[in-house]
C-alpha atoms as a PDB file:
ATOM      1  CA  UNK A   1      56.866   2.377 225.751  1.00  0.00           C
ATOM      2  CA  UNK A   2      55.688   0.865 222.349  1.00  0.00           C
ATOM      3  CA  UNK A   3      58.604   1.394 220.248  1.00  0.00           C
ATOM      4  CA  UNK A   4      56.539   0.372 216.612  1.00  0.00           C
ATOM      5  CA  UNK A   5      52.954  -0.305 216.134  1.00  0.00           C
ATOM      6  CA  UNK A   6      51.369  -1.487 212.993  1.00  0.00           C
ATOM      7  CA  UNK A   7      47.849  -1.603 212.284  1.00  0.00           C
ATOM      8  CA  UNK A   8      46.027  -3.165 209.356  1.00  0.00           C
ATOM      9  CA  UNK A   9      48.994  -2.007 207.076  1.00  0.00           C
ATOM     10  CA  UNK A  10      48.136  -3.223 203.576  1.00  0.00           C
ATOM     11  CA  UNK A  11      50.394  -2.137 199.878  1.00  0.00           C
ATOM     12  CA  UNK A  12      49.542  -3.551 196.543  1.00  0.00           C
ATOM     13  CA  UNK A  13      51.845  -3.000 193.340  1.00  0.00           C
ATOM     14  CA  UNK A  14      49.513  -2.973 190.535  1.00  0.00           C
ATOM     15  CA  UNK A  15      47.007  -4.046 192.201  1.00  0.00           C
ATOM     16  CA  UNK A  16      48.870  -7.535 193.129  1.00  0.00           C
ATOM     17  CA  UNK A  17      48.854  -7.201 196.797  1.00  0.00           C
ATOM     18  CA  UNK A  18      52.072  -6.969 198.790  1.00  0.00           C
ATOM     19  CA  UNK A  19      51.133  -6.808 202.149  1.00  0.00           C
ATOM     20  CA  UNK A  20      47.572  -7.544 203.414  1.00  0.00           C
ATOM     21  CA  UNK A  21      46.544  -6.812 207.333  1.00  0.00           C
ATOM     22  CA  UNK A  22      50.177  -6.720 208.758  1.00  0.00           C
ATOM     23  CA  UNK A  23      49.637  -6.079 212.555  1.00  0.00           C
ATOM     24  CA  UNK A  24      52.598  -5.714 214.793  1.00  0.00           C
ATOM     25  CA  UNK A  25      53.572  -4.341 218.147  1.00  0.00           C
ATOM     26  CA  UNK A  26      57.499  -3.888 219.734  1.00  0.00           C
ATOM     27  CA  UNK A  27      57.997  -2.755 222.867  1.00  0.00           C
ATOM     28  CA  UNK A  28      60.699  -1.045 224.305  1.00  0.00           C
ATOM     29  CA  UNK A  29      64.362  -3.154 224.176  1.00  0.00           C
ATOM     30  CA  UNK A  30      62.119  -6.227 222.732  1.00  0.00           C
ATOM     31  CA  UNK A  31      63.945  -7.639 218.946  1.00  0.00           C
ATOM     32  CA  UNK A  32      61.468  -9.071 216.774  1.00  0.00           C
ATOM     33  CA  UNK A  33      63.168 -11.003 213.214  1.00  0.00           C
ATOM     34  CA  UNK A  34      60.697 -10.480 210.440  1.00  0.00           C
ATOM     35  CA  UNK A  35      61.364 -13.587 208.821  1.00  0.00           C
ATOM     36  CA  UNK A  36      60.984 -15.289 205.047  1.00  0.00           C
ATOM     37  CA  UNK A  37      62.227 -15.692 201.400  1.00  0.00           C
ATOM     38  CA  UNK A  38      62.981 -13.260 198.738  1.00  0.00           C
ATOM     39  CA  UNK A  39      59.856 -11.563 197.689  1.00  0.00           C
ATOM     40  CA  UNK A  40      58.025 -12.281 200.999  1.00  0.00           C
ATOM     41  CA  UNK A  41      57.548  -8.268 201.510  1.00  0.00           C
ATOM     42  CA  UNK A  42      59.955  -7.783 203.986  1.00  0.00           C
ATOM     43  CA  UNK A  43      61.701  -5.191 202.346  1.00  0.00           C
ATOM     44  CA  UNK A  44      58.694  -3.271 201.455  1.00  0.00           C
ATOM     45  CA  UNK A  45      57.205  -3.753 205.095  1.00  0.00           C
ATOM     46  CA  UNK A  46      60.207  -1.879 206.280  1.00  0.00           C
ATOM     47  CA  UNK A  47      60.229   0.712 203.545  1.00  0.00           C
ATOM     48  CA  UNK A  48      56.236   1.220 204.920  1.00  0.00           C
ATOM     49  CA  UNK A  49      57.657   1.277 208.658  1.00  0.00           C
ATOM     50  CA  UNK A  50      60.335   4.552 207.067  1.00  0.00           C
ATOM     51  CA  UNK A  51      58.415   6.152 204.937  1.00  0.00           C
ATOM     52  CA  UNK A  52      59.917   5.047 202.112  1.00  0.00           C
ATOM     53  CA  UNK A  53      57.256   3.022 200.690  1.00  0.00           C
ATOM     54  CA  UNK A  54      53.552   4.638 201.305  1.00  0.00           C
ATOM     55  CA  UNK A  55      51.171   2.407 202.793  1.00  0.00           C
ATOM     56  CA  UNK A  56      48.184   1.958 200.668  1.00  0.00           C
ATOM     57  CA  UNK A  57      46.014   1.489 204.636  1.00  0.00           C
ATOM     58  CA  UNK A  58      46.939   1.012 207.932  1.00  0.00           C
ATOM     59  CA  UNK A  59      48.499   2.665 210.427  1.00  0.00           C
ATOM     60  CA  UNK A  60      52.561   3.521 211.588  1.00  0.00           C
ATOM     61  CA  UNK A  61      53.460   4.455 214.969  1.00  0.00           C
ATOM     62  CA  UNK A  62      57.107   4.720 215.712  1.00  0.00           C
ATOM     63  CA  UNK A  63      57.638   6.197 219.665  1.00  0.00           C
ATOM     64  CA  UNK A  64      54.292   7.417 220.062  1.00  0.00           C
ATOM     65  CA  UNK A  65      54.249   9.548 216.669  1.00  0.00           C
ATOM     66  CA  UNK A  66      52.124   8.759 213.916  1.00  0.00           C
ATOM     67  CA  UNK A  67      53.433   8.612 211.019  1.00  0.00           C
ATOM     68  CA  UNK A  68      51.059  10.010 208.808  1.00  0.00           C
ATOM     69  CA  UNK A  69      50.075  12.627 211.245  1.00  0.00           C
ATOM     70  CA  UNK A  70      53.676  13.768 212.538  1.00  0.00           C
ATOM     71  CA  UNK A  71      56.093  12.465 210.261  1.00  0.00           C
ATOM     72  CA  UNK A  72      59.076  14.225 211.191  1.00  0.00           C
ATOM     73  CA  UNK A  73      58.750  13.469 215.093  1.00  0.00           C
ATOM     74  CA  UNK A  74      57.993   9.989 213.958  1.00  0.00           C
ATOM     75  CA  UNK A  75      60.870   9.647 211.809  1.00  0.00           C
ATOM     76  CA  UNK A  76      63.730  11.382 214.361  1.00  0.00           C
ATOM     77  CA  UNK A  77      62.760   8.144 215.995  1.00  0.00           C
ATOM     78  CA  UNK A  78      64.137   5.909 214.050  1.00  0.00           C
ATOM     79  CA  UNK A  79      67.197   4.354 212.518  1.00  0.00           C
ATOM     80  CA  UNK A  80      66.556   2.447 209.344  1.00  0.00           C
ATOM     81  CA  UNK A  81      69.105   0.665 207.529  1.00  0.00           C
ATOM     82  CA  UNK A  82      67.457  -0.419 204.172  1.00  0.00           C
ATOM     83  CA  UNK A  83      69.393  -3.480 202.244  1.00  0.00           C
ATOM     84  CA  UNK A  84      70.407  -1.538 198.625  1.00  0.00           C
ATOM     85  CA  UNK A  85      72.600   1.709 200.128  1.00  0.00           C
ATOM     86  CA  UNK A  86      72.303   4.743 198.284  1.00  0.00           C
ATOM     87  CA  UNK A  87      75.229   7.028 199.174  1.00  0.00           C
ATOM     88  CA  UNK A  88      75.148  10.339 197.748  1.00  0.00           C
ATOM     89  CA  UNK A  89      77.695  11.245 195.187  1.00  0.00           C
ATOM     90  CA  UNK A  90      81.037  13.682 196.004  1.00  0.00           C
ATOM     91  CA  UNK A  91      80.785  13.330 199.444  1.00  0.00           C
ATOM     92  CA  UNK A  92      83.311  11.419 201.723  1.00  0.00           C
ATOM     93  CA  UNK A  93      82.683   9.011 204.512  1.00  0.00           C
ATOM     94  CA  UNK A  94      83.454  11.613 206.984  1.00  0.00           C
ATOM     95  CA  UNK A  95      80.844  13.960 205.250  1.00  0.00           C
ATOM     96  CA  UNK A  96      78.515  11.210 205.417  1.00  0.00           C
ATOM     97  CA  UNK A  97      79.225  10.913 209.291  1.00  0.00           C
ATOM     98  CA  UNK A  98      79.302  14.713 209.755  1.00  0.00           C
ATOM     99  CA  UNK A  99      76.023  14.978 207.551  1.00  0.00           C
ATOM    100  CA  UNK A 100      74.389  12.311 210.379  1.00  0.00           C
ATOM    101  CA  UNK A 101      75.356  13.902 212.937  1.00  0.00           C
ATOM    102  CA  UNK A 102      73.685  17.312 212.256  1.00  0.00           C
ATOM    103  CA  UNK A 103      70.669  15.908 211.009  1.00  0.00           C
ATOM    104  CA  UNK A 104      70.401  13.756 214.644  1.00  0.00           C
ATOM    105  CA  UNK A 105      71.438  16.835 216.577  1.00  0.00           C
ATOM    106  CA  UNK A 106      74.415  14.450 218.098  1.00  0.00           C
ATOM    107  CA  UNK A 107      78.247  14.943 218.450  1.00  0.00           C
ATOM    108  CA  UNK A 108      79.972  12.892 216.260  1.00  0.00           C
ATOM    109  CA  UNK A 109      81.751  10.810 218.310  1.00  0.00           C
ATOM    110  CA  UNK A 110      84.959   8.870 218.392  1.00  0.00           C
ATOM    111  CA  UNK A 111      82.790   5.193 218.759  1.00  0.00           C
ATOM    112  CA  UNK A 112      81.021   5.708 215.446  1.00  0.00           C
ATOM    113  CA  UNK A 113      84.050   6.463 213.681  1.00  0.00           C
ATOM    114  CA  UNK A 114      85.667   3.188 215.011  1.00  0.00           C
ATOM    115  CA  UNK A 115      82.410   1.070 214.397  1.00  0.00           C
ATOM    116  CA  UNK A 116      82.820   2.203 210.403  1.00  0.00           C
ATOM    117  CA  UNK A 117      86.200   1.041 210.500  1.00  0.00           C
ATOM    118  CA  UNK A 118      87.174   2.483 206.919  1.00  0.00           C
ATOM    119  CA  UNK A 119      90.856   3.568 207.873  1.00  0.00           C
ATOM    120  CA  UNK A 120      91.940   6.418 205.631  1.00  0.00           C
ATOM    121  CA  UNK A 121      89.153   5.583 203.220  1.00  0.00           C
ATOM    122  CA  UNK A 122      87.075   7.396 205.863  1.00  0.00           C
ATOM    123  CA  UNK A 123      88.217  10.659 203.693  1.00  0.00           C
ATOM    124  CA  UNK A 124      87.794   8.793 200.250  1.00  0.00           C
ATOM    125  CA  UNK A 125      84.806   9.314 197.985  1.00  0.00           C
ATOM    126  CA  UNK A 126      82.208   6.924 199.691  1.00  0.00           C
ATOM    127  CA  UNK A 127      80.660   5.972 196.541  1.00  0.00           C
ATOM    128  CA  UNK A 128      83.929   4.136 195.611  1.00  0.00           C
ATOM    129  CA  UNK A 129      82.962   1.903 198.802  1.00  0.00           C
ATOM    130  CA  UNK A 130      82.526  -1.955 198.556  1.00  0.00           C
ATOM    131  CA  UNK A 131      79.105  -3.111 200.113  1.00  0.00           C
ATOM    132  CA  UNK A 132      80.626  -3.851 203.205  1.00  0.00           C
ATOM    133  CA  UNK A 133      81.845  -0.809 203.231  1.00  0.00           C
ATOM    134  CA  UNK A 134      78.965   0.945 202.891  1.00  0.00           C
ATOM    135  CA  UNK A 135      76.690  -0.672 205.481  1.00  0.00           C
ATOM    136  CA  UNK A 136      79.422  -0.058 208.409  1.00  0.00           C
ATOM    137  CA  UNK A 137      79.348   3.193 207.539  1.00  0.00           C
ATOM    138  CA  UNK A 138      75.554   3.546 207.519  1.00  0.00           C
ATOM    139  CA  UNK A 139      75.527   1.388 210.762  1.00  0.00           C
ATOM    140  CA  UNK A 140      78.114   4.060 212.061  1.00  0.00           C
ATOM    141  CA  UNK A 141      76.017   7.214 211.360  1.00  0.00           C
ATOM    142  CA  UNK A 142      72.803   5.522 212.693  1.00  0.00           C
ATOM    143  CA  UNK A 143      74.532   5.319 215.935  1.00  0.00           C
ATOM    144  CA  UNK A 144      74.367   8.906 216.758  1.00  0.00           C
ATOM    145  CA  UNK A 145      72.044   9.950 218.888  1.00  0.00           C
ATOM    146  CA  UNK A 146      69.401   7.915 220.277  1.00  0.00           C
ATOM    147  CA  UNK A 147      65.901   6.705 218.308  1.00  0.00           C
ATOM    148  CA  UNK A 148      62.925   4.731 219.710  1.00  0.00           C
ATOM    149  CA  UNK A 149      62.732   2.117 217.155  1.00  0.00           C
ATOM    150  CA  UNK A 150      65.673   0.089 214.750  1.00  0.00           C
ATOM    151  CA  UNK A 151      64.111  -1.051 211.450  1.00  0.00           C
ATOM    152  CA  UNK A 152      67.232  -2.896 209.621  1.00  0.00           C
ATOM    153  CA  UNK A 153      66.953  -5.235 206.575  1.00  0.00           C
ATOM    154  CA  UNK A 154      69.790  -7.898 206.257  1.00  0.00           C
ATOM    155  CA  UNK A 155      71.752  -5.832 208.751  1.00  0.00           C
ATOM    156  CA  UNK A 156      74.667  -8.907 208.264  1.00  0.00           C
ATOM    157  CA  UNK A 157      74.563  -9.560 204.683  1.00  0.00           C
ATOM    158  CA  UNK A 158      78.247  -8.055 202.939  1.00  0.00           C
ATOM    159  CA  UNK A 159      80.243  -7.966 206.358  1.00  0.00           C
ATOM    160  CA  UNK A 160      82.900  -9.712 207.277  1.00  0.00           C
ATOM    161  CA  UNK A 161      83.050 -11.919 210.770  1.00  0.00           C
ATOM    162  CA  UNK A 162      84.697  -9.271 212.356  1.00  0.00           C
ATOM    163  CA  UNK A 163      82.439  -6.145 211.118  1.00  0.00           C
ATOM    164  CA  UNK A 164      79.112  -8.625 211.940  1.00  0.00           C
ATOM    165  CA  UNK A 165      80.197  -8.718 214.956  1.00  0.00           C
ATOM    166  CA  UNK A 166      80.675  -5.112 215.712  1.00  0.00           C
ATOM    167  CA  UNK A 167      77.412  -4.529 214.089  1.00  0.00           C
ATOM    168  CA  UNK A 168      75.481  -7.508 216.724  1.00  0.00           C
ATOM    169  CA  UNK A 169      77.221  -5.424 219.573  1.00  0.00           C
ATOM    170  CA  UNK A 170      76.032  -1.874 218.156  1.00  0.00           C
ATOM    171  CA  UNK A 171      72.573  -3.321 217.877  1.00  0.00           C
ATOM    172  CA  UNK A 172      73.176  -5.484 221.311  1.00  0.00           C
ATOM    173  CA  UNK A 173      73.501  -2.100 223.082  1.00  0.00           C
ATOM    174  CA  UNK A 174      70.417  -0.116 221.847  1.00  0.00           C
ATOM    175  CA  UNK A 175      68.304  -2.699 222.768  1.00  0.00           C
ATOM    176  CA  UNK A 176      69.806  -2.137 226.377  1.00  0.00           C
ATOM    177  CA  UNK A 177      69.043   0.821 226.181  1.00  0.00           C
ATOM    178  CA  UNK A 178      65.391   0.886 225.213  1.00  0.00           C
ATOM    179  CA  UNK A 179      65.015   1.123 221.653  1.00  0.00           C
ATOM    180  CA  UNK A 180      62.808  -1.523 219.901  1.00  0.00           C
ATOM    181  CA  UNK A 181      64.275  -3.520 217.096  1.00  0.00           C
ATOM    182  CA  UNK A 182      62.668  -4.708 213.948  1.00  0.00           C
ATOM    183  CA  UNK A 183      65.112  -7.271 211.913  1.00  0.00           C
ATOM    184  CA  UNK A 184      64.420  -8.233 207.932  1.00  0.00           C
ATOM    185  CA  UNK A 185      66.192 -11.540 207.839  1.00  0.00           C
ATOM    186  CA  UNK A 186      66.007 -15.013 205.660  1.00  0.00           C
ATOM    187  CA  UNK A 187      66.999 -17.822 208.275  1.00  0.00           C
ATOM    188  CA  UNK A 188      65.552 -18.229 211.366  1.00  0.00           C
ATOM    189  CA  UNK A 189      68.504 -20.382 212.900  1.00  0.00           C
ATOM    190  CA  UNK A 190      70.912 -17.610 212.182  1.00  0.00           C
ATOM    191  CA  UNK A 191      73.147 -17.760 215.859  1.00  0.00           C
ATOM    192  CA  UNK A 192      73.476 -13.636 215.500  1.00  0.00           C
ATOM    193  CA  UNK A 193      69.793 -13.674 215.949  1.00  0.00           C
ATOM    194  CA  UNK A 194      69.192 -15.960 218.431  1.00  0.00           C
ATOM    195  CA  UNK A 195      71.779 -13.513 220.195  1.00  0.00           C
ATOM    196  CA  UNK A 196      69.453 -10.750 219.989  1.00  0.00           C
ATOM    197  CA  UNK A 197      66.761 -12.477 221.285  1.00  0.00           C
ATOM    198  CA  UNK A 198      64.858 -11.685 218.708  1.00  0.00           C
ATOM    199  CA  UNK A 199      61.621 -12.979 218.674  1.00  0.00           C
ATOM    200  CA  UNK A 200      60.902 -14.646 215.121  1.00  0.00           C
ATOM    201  CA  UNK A 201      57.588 -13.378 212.595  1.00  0.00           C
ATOM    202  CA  UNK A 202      57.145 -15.363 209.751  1.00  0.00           C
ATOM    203  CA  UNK A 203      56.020 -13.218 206.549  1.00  0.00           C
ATOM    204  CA  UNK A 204      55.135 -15.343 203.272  1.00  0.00           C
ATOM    205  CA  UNK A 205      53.310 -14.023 200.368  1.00  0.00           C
ATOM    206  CA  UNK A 206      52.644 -10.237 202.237  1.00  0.00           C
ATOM    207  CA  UNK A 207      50.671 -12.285 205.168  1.00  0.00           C
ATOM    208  CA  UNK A 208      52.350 -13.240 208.830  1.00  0.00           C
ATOM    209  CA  UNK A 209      52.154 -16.421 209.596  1.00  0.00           C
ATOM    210  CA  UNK A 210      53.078 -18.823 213.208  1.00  0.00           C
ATOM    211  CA  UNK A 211      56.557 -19.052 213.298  1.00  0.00           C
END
């Protein structure tokens, strides 16, 4: 199955373009590192691949499900992880959890509670989390349920060795089990990609480029 395809996707700001002609097909358990500096468009490609960002052409298909066409089918399969986290205000990292789990129609189990390693803080306000914080917990409630297609950005940056770990083994294991994983990182030689497997895409000044 074709976890993501993109099709002439194109997004200008101000008419400065962003991304021009961005083409890009993941399979099924394939890892593919979108790769290049600040400002390359990397963040904004994935924002197009959510829905966050509206794509000013091309095409999205996440599992089969266009979408522009069938948005919500296209985006109950997938888990994005953006790089700022917004966490919503009076709410504790258990709500956030709980929240997760009925939107992905998935028990919330014992493993994603342990992968968000927050201790007691768990029931604490989880906008009084550090960064780290925040992204295991994300990480955590992305883990329930299961989702064609992984679109993280920088899903290392702010974690501690121990924490990037657990996150390479979360990540590790849904690629076992089929999904598709799209990666928003700087440098190519990081060793926690070249454990995924990833296969590296080079994107400077919105265009891909031989990696």
């Amino acid at each position: 199955m074709t976890a993501l395809a993109l099709h002439g996707l194109g997004k200008r700001y101000r008419q400065k373009p962003v991304l021009e002609d961005i083409s890009i097909e993941i399979q099924s358990g394939e890892a593919v590192a979108l790769i290049g500096p600040n400002g390359a468009g990397k963040s904004t490609l994935l924002g197009c691949v959510a829905g966050t960002v509206i794509a000013d052409a091309g095409r999205v298909t996440i599992g089969g499900h266009d979408l522009a066409s069938a948005p919500l089918a296209a985006r109950a399969a997938l888990r994005y992880l953006p790089q700022e986290i917004e966490l919503p205000a009076g709410v504790s990292g258990r709500e956030v959890l709980e929240l997760h789990a009925a939107i992905f129609a998935a028990p919330l189990a014992p493993e994603a509670i342990e992968l968000a390693a927050l201790g007691e803080a768990l029931d604490h306000q989880a906008t009084t989390y550090s960064v780290g914080m925040r992204r295991r917990l994300l990480l955590a409630a992305l883990s329930l349920g299961a989702a064609a297609l992984w679109a993280v950005d920088e899903p290392f940056a702010g974690l501690d060795r121990p924490s990037q770990r657990g996150a390479l083994a979360l990540l590790r294991r849904r690629l076992a089990a089929g999904a598709g994983l799209l990666i928003a990182a700087h440098d190519p030689e990081d060793p926690l990609l070249r454990e995924l497997g990833a296969r590296p895409l080079l994107l400077e000044a919105g265009r891909l480029r031989p990696a």
